[in-house]
Protein backbone atom coordinates (compact mmCIF):
# COMPACT_ATOMS: atom_id res chain seq x y z
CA UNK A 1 157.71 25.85 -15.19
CA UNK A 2 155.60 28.17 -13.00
CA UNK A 3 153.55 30.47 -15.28
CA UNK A 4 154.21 34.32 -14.77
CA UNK A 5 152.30 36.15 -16.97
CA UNK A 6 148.47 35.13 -18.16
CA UNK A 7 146.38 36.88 -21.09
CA UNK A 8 143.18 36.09 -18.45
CA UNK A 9 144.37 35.14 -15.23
CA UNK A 10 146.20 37.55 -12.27
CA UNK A 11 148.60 35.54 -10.02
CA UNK A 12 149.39 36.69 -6.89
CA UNK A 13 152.08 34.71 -5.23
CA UNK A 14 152.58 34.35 -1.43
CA UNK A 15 156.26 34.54 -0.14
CA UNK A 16 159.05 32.52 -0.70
CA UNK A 17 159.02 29.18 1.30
CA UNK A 18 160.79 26.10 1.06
CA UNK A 19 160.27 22.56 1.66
CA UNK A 20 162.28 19.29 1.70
CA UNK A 21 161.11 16.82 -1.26
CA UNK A 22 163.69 13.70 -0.86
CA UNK A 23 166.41 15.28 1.25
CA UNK A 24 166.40 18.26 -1.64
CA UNK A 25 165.29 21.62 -0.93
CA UNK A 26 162.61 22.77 -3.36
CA UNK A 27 161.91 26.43 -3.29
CA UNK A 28 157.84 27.43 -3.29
CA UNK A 29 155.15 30.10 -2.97
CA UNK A 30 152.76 30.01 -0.32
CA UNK A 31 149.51 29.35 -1.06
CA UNK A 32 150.24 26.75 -3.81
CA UNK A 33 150.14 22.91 -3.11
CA UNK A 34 152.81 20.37 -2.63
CA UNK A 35 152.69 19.46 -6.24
CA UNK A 36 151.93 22.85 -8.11
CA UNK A 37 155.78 23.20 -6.43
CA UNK A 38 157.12 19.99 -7.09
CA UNK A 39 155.98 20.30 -11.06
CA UNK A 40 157.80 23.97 -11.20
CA UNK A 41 160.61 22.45 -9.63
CA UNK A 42 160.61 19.88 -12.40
CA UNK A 43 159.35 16.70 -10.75
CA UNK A 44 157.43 14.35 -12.97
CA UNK A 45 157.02 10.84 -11.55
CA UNK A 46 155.28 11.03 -7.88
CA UNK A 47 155.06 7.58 -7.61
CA UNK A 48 155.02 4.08 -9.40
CA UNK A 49 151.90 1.78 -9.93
CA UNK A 50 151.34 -1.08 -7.57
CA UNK A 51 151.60 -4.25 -9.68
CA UNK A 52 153.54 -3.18 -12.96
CA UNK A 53 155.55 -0.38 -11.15
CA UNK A 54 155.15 2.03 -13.99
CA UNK A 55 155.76 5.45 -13.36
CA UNK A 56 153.02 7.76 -12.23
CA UNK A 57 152.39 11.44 -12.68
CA UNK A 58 150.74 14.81 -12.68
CA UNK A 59 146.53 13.40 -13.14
CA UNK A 60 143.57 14.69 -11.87
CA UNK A 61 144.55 17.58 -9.90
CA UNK A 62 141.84 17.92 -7.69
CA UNK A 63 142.50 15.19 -4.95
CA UNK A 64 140.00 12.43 -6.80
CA UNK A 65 142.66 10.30 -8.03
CA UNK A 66 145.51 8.51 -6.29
CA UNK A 67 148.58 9.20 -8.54
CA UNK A 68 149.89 12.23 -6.45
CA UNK A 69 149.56 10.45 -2.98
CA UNK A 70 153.21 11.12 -1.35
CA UNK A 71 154.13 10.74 2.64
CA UNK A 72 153.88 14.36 4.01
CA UNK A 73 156.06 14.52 7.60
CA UNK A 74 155.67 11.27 8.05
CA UNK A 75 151.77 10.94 7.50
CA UNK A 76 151.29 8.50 4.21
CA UNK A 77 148.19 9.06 1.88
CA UNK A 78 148.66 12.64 1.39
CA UNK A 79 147.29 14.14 -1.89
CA UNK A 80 149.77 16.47 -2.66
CA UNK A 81 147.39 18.19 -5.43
CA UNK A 82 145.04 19.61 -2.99
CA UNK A 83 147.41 19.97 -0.01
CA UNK A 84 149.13 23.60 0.42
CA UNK A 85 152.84 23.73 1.26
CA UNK A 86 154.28 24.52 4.31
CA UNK A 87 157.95 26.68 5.05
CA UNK A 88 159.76 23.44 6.23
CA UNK A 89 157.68 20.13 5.71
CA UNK A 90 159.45 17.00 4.39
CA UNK A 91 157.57 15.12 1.78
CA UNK A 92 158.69 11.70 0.16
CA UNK A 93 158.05 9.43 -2.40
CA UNK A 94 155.17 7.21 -1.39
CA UNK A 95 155.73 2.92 -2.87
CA UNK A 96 153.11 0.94 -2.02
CA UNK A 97 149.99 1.28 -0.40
CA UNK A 98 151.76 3.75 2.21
CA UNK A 99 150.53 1.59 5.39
CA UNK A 100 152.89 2.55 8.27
CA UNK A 101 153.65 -0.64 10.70
């Protein structure tokens, strides 16, 4: 799902990382964010609305909205369409309001 060749753009990847997403390895690029990796990988619902539990997805993109908000090593709130990925970090599924107690 990652785009390789562009009539316009050039993409230069970084090196091969990976991360943990859910106790699976997904493989990434560095440079790209949590869910640029996540949506190559195939990943589609990052989340599920607070009252109706509906699934959410793939929105704004540029950290205004809340649909992409995961738990990123153990920090909640994290907008995973702005935030780059890291060789090794562990992010999770985020229900609720992600308060930690």
């Amino acid at each position: 799902m990652r785009i390789e060749n562009h009539p316009v753009l050039d993409f230069k990847r970084g090196k091969q990382i990976s991360f943990i997403f859910n106790g699976k390895a997904i493989d990434a690029f560095e440079g790209e964010t949590i869910q640029a990796a996540l949506h190559a990988a195939g990943v589609r619902v990052l989340g599920h609305s607070l009252t109706l539990h509906r699934p959410r997805g793939f929105y704004c993109a540029i950290g205004n909205c809340s649909s992409c908000m995961m738990v990123v090593d153990g920090v909640p709130n994290v907008r995973t369409c702005v935030t780059p990925v890291r060789e090794g970090m562990v992010v999770e599924l985020q229900e609720g309001k992600g308060i930690i107690e």
